[in-house]
N, C-alpha and C. Protein backbone atom coordinates (compact mmCIF):
# COMPACT_ATOMS: atom_id res chain seq x y z
N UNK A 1 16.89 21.82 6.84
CA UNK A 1 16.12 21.80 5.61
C UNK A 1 14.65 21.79 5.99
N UNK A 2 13.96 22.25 5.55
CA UNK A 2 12.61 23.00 5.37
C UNK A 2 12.04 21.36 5.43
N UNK A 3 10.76 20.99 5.28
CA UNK A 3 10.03 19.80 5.01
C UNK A 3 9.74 19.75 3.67
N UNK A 4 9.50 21.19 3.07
CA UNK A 4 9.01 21.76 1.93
C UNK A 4 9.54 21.44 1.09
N UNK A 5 11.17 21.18 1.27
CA UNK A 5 12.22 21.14 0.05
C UNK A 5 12.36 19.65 -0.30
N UNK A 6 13.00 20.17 -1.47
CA UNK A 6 13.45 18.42 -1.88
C UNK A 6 14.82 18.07 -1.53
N UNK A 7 15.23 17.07 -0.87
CA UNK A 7 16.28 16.55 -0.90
C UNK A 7 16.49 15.38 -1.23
N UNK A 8 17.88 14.67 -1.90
CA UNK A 8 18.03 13.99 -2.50
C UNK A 8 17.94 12.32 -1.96
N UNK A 9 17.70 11.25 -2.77
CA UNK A 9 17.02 10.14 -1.99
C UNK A 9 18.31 9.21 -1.41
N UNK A 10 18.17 9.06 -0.09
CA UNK A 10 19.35 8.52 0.32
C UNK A 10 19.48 7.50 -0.34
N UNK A 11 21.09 6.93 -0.72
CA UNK A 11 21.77 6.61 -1.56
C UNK A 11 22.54 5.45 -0.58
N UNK A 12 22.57 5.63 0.58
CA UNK A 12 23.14 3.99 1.34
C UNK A 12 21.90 3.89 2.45
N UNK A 13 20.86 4.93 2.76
CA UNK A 13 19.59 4.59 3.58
C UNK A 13 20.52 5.17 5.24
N UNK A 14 21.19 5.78 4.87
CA UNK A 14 21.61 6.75 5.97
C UNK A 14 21.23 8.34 6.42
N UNK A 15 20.99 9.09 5.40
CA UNK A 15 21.06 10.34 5.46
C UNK A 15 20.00 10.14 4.69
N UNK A 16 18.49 10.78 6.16
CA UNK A 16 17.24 11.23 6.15
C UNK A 16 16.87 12.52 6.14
N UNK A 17 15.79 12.59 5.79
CA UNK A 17 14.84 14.07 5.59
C UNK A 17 14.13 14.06 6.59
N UNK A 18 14.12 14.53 7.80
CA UNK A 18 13.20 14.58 8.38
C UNK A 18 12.16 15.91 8.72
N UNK A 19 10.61 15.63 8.14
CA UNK A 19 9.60 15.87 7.35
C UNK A 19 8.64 16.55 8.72
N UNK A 20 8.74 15.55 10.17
CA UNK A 20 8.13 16.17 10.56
C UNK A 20 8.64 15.69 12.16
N UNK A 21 8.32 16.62 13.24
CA UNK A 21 9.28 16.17 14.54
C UNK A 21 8.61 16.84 15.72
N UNK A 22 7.64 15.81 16.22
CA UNK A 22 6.42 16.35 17.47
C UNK A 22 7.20 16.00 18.79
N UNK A 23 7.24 17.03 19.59
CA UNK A 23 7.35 17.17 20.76
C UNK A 23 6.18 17.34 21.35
N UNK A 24 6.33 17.08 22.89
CA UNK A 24 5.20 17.16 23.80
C UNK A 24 3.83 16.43 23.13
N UNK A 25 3.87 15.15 22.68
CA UNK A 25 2.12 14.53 21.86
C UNK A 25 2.07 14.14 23.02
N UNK A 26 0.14 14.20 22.96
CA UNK A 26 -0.53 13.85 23.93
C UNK A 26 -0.78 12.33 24.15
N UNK A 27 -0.67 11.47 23.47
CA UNK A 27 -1.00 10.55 22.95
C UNK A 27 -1.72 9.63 22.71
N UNK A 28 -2.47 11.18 22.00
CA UNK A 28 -4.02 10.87 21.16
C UNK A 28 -3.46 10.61 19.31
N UNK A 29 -4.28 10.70 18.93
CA UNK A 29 -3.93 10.94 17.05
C UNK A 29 -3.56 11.69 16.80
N UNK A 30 -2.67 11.94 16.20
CA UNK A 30 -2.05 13.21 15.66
C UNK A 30 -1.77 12.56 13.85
N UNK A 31 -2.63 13.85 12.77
CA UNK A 31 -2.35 13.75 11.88
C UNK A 31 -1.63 14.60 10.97
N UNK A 32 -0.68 13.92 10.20
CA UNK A 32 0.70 15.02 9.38
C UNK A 32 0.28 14.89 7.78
N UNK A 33 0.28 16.15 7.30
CA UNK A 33 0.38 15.81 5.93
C UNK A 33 1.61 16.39 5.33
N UNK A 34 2.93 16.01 5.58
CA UNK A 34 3.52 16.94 4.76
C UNK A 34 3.94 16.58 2.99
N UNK A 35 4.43 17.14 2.13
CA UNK A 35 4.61 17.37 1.12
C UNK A 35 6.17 16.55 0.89
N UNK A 36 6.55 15.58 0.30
CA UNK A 36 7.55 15.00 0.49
C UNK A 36 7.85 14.14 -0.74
N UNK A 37 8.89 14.33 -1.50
CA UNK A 37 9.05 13.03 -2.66
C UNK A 37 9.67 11.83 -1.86
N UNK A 38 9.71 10.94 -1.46
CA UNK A 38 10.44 9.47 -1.02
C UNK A 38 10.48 8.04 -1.43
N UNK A 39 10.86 7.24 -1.22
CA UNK A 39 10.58 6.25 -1.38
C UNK A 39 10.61 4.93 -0.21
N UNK A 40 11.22 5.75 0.76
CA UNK A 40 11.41 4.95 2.30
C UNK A 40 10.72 6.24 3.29
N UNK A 41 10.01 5.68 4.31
CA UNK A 41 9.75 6.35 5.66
C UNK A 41 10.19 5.76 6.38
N UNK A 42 10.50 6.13 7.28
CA UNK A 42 11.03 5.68 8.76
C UNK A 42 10.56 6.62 9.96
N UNK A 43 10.19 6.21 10.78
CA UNK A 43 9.49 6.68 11.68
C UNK A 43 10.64 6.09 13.43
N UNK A 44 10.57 7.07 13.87
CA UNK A 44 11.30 7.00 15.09
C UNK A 44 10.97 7.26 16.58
N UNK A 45 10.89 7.02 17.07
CA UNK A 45 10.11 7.38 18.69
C UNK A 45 11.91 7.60 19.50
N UNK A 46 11.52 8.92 19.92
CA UNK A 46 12.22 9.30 20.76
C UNK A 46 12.92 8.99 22.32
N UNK A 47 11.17 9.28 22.69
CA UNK A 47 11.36 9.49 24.16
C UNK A 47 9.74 9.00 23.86
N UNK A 48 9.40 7.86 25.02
CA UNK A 48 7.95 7.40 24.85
C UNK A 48 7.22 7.83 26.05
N UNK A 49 5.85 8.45 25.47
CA UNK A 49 4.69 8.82 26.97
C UNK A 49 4.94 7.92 27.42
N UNK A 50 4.76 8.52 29.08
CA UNK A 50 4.65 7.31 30.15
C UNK A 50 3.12 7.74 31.11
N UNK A 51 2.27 7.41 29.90
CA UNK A 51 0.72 8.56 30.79
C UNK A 51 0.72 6.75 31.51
N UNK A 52 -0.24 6.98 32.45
CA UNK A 52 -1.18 5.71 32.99
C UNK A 52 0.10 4.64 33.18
N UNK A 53 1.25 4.68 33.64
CA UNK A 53 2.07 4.13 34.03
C UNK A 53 2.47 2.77 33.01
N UNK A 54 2.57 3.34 31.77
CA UNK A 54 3.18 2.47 30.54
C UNK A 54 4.43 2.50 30.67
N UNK A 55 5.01 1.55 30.99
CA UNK A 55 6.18 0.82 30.51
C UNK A 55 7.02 0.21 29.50
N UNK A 56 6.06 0.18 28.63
CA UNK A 56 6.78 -0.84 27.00
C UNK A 56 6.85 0.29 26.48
N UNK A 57 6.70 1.18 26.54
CA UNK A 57 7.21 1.79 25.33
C UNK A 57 6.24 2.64 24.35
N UNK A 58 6.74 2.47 22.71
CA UNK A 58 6.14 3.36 21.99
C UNK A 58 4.98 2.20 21.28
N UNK A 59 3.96 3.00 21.06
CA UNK A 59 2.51 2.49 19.99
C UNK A 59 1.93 3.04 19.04
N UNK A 60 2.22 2.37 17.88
CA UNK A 60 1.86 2.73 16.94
C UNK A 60 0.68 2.34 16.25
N UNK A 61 -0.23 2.53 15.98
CA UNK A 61 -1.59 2.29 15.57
C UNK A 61 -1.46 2.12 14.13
N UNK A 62 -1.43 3.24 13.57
CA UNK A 62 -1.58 3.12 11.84
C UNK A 62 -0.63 3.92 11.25
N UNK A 63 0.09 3.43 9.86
CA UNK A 63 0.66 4.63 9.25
C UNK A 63 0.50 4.56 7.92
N UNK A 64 0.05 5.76 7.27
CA UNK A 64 -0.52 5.85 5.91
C UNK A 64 0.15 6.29 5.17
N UNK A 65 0.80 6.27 4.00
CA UNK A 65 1.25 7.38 2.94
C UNK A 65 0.81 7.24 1.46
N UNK A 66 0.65 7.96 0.71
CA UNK A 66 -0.35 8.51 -0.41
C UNK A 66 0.70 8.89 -1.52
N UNK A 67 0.28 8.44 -2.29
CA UNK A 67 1.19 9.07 -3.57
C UNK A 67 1.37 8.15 -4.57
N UNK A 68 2.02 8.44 -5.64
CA UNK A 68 1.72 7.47 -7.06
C UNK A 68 3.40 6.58 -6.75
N UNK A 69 2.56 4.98 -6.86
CA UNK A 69 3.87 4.45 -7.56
C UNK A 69 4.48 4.48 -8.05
N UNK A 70 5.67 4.70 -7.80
CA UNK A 70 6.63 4.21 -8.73
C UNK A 70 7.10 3.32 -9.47
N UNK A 71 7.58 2.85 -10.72
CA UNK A 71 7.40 1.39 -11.31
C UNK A 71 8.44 1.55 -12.44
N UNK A 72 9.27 0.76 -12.88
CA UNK A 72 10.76 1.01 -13.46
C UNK A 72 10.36 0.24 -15.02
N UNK A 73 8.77 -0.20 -14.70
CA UNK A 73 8.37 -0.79 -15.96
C UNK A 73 7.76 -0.24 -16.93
N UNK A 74 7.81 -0.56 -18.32
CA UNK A 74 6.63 0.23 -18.62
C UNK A 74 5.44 0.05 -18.91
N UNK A 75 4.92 0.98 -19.68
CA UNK A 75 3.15 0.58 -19.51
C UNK A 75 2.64 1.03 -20.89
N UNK A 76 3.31 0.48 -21.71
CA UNK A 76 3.36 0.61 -23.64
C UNK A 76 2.05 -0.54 -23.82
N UNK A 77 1.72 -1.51 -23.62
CA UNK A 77 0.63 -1.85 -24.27
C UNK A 77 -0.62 -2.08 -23.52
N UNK A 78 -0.85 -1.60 -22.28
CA UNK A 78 -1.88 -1.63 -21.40
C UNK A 78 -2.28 -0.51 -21.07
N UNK A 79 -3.34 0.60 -20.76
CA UNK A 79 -4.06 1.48 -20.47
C UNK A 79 -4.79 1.04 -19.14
N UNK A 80 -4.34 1.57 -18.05
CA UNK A 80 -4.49 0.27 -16.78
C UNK A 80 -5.66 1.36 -16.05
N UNK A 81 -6.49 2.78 -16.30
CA UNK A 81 -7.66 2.83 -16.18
C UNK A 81 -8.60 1.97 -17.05
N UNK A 82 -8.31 1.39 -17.73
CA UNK A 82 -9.52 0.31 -18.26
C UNK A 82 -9.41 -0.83 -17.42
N UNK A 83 -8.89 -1.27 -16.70
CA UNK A 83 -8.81 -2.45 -15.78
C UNK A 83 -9.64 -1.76 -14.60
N UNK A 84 -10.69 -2.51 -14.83
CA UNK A 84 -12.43 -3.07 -13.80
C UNK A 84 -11.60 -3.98 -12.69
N UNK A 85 -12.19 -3.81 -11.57
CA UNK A 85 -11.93 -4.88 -10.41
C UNK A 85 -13.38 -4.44 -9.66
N UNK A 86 -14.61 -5.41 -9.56
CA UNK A 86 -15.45 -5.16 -8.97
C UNK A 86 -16.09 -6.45 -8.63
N UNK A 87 -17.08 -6.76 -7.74
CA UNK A 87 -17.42 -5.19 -7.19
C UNK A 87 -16.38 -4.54 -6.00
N UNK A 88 -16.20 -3.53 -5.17
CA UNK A 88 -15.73 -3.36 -4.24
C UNK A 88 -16.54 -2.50 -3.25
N UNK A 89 -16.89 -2.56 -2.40
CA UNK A 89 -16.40 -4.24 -1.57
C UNK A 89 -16.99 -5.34 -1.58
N UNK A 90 -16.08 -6.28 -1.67
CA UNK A 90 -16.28 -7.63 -2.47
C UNK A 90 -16.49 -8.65 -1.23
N UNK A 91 -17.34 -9.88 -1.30
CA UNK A 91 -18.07 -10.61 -0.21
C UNK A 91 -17.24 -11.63 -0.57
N UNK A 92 -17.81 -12.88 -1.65
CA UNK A 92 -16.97 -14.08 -1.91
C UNK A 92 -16.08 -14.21 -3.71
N UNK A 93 -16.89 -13.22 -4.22
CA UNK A 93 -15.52 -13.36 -5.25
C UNK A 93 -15.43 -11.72 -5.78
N UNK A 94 -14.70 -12.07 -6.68
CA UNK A 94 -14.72 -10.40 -7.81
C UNK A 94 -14.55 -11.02 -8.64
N UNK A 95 -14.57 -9.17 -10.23
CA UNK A 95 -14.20 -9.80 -11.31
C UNK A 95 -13.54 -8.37 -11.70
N UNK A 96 -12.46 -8.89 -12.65
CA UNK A 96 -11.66 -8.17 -13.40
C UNK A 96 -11.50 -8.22 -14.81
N UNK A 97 -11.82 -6.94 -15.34
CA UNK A 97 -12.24 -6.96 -16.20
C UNK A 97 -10.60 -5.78 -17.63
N UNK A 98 -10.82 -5.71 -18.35
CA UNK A 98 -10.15 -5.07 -19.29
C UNK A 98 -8.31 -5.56 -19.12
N UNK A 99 -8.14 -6.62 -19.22
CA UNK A 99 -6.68 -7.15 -19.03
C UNK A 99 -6.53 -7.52 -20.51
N UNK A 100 -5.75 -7.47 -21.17
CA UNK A 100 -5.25 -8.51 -22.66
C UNK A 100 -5.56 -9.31 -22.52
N UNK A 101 -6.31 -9.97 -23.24
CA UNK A 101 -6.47 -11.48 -23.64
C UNK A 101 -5.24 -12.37 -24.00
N UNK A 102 -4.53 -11.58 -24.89
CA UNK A 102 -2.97 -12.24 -25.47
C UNK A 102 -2.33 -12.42 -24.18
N UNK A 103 -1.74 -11.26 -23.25
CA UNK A 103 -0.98 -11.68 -22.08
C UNK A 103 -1.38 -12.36 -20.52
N UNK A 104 -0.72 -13.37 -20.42
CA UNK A 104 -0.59 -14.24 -19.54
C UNK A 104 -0.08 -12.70 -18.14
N UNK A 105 -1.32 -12.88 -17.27
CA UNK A 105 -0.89 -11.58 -16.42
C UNK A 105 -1.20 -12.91 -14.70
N UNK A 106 -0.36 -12.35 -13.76
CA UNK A 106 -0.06 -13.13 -12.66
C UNK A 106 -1.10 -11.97 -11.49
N UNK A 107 -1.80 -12.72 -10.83
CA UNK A 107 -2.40 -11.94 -9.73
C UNK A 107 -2.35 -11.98 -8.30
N UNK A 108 -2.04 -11.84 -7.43
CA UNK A 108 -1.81 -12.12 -6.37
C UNK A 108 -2.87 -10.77 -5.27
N UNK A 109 -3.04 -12.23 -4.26
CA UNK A 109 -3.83 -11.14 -3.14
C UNK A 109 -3.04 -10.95 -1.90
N UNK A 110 -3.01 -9.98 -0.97
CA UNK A 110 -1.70 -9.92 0.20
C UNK A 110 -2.72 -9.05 1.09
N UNK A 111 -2.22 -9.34 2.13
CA UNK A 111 -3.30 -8.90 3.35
C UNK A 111 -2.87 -7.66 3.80
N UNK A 112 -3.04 -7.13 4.70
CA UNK A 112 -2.28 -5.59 4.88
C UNK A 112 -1.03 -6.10 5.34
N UNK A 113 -0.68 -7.27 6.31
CA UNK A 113 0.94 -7.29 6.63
C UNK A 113 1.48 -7.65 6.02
N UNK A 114 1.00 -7.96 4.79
CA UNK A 114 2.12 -8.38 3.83
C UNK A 114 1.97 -10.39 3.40
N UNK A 115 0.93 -10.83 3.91
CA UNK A 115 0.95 -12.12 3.57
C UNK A 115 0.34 -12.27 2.78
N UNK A 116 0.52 -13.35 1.73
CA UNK A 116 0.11 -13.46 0.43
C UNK A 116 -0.55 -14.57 0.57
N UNK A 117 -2.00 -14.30 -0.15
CA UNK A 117 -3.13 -15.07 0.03
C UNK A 117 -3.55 -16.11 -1.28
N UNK A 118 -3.40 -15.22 -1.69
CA UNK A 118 -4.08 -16.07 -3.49
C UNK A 118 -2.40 -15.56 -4.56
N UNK A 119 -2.24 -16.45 -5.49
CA UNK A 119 -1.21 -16.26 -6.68
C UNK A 119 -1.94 -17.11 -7.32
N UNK A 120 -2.74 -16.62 -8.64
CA UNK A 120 -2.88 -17.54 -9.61
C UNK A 120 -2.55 -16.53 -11.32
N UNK A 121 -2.40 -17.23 -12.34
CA UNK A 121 -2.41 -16.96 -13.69
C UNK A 121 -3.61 -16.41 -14.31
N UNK A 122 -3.87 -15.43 -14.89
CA UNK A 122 -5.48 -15.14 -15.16
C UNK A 122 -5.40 -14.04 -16.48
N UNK A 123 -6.34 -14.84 -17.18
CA UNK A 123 -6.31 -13.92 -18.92
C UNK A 123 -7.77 -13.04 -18.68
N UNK A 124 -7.46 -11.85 -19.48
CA UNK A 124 -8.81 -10.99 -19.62
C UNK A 124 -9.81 -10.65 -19.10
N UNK A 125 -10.92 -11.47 -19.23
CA UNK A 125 -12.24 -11.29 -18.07
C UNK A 125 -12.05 -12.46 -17.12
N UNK A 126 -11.80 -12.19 -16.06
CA UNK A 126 -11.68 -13.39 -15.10
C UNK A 126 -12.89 -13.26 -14.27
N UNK A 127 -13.41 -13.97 -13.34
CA UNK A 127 -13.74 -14.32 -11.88
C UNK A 127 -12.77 -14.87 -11.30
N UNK A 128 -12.46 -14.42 -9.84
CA UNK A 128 -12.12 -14.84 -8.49
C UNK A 128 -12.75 -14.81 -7.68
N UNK A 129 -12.60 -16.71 -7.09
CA UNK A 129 -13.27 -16.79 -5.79
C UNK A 129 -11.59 -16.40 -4.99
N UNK A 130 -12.54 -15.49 -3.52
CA UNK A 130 -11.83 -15.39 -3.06
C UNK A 130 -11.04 -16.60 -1.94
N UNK A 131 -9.62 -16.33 -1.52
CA UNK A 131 -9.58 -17.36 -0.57
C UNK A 131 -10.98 -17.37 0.79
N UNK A 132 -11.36 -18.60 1.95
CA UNK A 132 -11.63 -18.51 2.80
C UNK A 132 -11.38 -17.17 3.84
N UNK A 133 -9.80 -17.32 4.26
CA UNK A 133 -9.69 -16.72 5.29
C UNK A 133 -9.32 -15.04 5.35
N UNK A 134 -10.03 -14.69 3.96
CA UNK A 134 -9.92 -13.16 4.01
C UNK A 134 -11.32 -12.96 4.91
N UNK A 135 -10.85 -12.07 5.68
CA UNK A 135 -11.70 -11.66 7.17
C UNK A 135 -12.49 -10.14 6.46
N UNK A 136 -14.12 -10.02 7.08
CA UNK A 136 -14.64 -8.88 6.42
C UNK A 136 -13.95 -7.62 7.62
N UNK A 137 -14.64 -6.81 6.85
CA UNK A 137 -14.52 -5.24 6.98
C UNK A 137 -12.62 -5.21 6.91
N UNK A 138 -12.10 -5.92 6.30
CA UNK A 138 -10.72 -5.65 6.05
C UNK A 138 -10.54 -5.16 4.64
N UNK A 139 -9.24 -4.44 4.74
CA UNK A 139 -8.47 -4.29 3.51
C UNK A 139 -7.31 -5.19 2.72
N UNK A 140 -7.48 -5.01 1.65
CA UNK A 140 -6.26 -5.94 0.91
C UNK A 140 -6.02 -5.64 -0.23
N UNK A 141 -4.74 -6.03 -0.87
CA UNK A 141 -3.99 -5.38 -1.75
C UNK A 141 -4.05 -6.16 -3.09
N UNK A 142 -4.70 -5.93 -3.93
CA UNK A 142 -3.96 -7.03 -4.97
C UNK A 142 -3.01 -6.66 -6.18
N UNK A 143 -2.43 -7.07 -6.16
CA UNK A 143 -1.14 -6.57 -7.31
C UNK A 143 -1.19 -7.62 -8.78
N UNK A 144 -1.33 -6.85 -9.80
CA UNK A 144 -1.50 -7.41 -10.98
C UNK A 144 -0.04 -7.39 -11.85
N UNK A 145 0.76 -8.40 -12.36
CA UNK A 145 1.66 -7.96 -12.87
C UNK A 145 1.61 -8.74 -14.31
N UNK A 146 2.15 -8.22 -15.47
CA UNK A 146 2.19 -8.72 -16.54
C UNK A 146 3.46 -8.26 -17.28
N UNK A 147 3.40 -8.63 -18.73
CA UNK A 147 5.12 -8.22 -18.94
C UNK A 147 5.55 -7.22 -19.14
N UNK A 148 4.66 -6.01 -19.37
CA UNK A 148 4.68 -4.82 -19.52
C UNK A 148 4.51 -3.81 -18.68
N UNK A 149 3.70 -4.53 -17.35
CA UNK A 149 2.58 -3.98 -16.62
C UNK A 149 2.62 -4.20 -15.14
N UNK A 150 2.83 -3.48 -14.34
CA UNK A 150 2.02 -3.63 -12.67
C UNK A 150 1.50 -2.75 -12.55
N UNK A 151 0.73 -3.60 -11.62
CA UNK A 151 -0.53 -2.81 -10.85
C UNK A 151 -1.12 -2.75 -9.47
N UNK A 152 -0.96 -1.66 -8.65
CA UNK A 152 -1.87 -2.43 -7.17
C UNK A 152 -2.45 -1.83 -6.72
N UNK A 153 -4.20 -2.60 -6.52
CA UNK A 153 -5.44 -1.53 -5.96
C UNK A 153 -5.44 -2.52 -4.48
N UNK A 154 -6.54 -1.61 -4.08
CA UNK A 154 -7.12 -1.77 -2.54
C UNK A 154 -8.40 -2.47 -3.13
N UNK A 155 -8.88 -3.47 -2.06
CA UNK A 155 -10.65 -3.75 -2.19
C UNK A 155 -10.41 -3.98 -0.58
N UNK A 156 -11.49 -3.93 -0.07
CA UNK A 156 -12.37 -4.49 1.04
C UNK A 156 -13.40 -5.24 0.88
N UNK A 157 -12.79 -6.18 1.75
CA UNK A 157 -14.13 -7.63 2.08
C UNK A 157 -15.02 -6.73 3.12
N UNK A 158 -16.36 -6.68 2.48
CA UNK A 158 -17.21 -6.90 3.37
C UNK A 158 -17.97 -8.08 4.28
């Protein structure tokens, strides 16, 4: 199957699409864009360079993928381009702006590996101080959820 095509989304997480398949990398950066509907990646190392007499194995630096969430919820009473999160990039707090006043919406901050930093309750126009130990020139995720509604942007601490 082509990379191009669609195939159907594995159904026990057995039977993959595989999108893209480098032989001979130098192992410098190599960047892929292919065209793909999914909802799981998996990434596999074959056979690992052995330049400069490496032994452990395979290294992975970064892996990115792009595309619109998916979300099984709906989004009937919120218009979630009116939801402000600024400034970005943000030093010791932010603010968020265009949420319902009526709904009780839950916010949480998570670091890129996945650890969760801040969970608090927050109506309409808020301020957040941020926690301490968000580290600058990083990225982080915050996910907004309400009863109708999720949401998750990027900011960076400067």
């Amino acid at each position: 199957m082509s990379p191009r095509e669609k195939a159907p989304p594995p159904k026990d997480k057995s039977i993959w699409e595989e999108v893209t398949h480098e032989v001979d990398a130098n192992g410098g950066n190599d960047l892929f864009y292919p065209k793909s509907n999914a909802r799981y990646i998996r990434l596999r190392g074959l056979e690992r360079v052995t330049l400069w007499g490496n032994q452990y194995g395979h290294s992975l630096y970064e892996v990115q993928a792009y595309g619109k969430l998916a979300s099984s919820l709906s989004n009937k009473s919120l218009n979630l381009k009116n939801v402000k999160i600024y400034p970005n990039p943000v030093s010791k707090e932010l603010f968020i702006e265009g949420l319902p006043q009526t709904e009780k919406v839950t916010l949480e901050i998570f670091d890129i590996l996945g650890k969760r930093l801040l969970k608090k309750r927050i109506r309409g126009r808020e301020r957040i101080d941020l926690p301490s130990e968000m580290d600058a020139s990083q990225t982080y995720l915050i996910h907004l959820k309400g009863e109708n509604f999720r949401e998750i942007r990027k900011i960076i601490v400067k």
